[in-house]
Structure formats: structure tokens, C-alpha cells
Protein backbone atom coordinates (compact mmCIF):
# COMPACT_ATOMS: atom_id res chain seq x y z
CA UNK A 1 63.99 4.62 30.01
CA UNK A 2 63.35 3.60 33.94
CA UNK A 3 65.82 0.64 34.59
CA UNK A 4 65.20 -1.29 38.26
CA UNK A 5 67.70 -2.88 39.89
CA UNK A 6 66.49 -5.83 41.60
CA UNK A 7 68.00 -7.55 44.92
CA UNK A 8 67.31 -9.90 46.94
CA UNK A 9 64.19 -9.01 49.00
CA UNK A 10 63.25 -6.25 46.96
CA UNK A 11 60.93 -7.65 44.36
CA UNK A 12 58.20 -7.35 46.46
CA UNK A 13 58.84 -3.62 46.63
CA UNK A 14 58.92 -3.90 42.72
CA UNK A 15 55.61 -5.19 42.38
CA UNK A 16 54.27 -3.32 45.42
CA UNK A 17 55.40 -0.11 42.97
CA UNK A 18 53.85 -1.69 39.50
CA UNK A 19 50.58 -2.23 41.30
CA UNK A 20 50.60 0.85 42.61
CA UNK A 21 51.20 2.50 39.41
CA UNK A 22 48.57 0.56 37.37
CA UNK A 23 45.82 1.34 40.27
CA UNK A 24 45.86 4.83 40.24
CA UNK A 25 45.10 4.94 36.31
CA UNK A 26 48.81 6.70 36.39
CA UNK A 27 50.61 5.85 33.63
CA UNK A 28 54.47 6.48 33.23
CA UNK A 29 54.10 6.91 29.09
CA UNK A 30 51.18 8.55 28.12
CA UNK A 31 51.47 8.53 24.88
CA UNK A 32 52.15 4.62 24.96
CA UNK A 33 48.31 2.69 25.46
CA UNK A 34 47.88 -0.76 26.21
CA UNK A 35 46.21 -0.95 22.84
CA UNK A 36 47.94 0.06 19.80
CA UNK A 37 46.09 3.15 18.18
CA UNK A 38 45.19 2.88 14.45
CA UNK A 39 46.43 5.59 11.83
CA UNK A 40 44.03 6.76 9.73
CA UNK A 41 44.12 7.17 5.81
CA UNK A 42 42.08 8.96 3.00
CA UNK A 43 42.88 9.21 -0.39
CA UNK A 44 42.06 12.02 -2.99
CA UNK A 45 42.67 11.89 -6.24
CA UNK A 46 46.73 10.75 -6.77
CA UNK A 47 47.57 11.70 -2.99
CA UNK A 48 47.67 9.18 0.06
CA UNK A 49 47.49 11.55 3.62
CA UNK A 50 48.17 9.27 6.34
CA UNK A 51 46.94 10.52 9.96
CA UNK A 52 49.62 9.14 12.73
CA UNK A 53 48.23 9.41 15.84
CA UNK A 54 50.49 12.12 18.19
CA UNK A 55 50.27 13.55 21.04
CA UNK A 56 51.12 17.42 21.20
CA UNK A 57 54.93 16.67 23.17
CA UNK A 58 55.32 13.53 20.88
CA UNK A 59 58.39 14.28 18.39
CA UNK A 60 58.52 12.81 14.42
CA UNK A 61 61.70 11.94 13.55
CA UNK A 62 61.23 10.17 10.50
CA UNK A 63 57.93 8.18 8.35
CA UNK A 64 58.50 5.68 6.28
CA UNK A 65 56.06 3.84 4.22
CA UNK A 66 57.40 -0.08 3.28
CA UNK A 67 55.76 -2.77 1.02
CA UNK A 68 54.16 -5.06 3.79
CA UNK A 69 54.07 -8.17 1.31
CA UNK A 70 57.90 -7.69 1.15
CA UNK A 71 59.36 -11.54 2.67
CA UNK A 72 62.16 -11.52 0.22
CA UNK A 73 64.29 -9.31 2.26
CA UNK A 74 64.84 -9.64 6.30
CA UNK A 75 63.34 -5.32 6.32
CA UNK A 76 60.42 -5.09 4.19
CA UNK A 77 61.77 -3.01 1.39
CA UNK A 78 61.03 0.84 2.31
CA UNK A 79 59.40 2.72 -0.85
CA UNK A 80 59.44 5.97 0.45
CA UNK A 81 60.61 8.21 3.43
CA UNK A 82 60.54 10.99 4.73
CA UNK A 83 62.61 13.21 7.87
CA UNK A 84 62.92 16.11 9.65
CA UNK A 85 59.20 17.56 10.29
CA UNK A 86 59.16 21.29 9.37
CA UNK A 87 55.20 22.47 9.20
CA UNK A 88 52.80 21.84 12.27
CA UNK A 89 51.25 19.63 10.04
CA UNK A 90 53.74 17.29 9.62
CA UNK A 91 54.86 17.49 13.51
CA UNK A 92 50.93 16.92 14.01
CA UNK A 93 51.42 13.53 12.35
CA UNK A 94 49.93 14.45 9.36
CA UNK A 95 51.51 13.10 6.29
CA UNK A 96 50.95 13.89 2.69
CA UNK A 97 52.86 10.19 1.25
CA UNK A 98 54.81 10.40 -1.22
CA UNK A 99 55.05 14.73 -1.35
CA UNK A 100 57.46 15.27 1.26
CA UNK A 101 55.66 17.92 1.90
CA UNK A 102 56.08 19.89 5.03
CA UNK A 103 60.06 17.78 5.61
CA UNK A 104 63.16 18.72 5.16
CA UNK A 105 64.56 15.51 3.40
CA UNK A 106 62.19 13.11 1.82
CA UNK A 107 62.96 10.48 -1.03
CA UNK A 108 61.91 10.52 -4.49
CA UNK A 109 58.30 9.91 -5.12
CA UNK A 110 58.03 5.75 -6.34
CA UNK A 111 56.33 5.14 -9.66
CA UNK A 112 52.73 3.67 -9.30
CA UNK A 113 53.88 0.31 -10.21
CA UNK A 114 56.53 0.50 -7.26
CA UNK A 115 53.57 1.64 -4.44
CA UNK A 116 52.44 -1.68 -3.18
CA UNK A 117 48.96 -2.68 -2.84
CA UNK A 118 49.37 -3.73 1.10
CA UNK A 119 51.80 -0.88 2.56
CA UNK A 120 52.88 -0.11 5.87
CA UNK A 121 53.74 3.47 7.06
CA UNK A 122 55.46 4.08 10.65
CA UNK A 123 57.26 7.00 11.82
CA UNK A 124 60.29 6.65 14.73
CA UNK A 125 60.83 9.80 17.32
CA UNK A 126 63.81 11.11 18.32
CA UNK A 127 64.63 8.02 20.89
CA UNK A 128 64.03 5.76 17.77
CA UNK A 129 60.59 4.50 19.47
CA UNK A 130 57.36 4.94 17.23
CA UNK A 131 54.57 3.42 15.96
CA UNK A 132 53.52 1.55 12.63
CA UNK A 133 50.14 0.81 10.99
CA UNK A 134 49.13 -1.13 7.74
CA UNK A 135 46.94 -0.11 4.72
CA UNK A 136 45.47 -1.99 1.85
CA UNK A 137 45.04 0.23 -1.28
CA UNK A 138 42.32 -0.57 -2.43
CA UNK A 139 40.48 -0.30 0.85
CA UNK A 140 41.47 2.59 1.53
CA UNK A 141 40.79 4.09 -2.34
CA UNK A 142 36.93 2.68 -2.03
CA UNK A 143 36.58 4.22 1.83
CA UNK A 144 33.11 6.21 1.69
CA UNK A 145 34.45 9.26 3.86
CA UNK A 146 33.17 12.80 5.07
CA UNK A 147 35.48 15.46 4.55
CA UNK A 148 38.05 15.59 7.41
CA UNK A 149 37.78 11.97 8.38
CA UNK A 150 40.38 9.26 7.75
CA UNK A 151 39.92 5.34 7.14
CA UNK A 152 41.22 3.26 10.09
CA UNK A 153 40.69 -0.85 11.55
CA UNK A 154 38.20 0.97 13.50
CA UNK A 155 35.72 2.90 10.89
CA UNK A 156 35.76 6.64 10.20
CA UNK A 157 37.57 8.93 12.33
CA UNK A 158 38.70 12.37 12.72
CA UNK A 159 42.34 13.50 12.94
CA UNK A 160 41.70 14.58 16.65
CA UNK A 161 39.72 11.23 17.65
CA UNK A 162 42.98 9.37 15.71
CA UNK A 163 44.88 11.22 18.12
CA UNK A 164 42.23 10.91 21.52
CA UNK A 165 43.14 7.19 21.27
CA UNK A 166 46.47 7.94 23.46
CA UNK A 167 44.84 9.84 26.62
CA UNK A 168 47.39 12.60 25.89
CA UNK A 169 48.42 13.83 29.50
CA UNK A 170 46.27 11.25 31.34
């Protein structure tokens, strides 16, 4: 994290250095846009694979997958998780839910009546900054896909246009 440290008669140079910074298409995060990218999501048969969009020096520390409709409790309550990345799959972003699959610790898999029908699955890096994206069920369960494309907010996509949505390196 960049911290400034402003004094008097140097917020000009502050701005001077934001505008700079935002003209020259530069940006200090690159794996951060100004939008937030979508996940994707396909189902076969009993399994959920969840595409998190990554870029190739982005780090997983952890996915979790929570029941969105949870307002009973001040954290929606988490139905499954998963840690420690250990196949380029899984450091790719690509999740197989409730598997663990390709992780060194995941919990138990939740009976069907226990996955909700409106969850949301996020994953936190190393610095405990991440991303988080929601998915209705049934949506996703009735998604007319080709093979190797996932449901997202924005139509069909591929795991690599999932993951062109953060300019990697730009």
C-alpha cells in the first residue's frame, strides 16, 4: 500500500501526481480495474466450477462460497471454503465448489439442502484483498453454454476473456 503524506502546499503536487498517473493509461494495480470483473460459472451434472478472474502474479489465498440471502447474521453464513491453492488450476482461479479439489485444506462438502439458491463465492490473496461475485442457481443450472465457456452478468465467456477483463500488465 502507497501512503502520502500531505502538508501544507503540497496537495497540489498530490493531484499534479494522480493526474499524471491516470493520463498516461498507467495504472499502479493492474490487476485492480475501475470496473469490477465478473466470475464466471458453469455447472455439470452435481459440480459448480467457478472461474475467478486472475491475473498470472495474482496469489489465492483462500475461496469461500457464502449464502448471499444470509441477513440473520452480521457475515453471511460461509457454506463452504477452501485454502491453500496447490494445482495451476486452482492458482489459475479455477475452482471446482464444493471438491476442494486442487487445495490443501477445504471444508466438508454442504448437503444440497444447505447450498443456497443465491450464493456468493470470493477468494482473498495473501494481503487479504480479493474479489467477490454472486450466482443464482438456477441461472446458472439453465445457462445454454459451449464447452469451455462460463456464465457471467455479462453473457458467455471464456476462462481467458474472464481473466482479459483486468488488462494484466497494462
Amino acid at each position: 500500500m502507497i501512503r502520502f503524506k500531505v502538508r501544507q502546499g503540497t496537495s497540489s503536487g498530490l493531484l499534479a501526481l494522480i493526474a499524471l498517473l491516470g493520463a498516461s493509461g498507467c495504472g499502479m494495480f493492474p490487476s485492480d480495474p475501475a470496473d469490477p470483473p465478473v466470475f464466471g460459472a458453469s455447472v455439470h451434472g452435481d459440480t459448480i466450477v467457478v472461474k475467478i478472474p486472475m491475473c498470472p502474479t495474482d496469489e489465492m489465498k483462500q475461496v469461500e462460497v457464502y449464502d448471499f440471502d444470509d441477513v440473520e447474521h452480521e457475515k453471511p453464513r460461509v457454506v463452504w471454503s477452501a485454502s491453500g491453492p496447490t494445482s495451476a488450476s486452482a492458482r489459475t482461479g479455477l475452482v471446482i465448489l464444493w471438491s476442494g479439489e486442487g487445495f490443501a485444506q477445504h471444508s466438508d462438502e454442504p448437503g444440497s439442502s444447505d447450498v443456497p439458491p443465491n450464493f456468493g463465492v470470493s477468494y482473498t490473496g495473501p494481503g487479504g484483498d480479493g474479489r467477490d461475485d454472486v450466482f443464482t442457481l438456477r441461472t446458472i443450472e439453465g445457462a445454454d453454454l459451449e464447452p469451455g465457456t462460463y456464465w457471467t452478468h455479462d453473457g458467455p465467456m471464456t476462462a481467458q476473456r474472464i481473466d482479459a477483463q483486468l488488462h494484466c500488465g497494462e
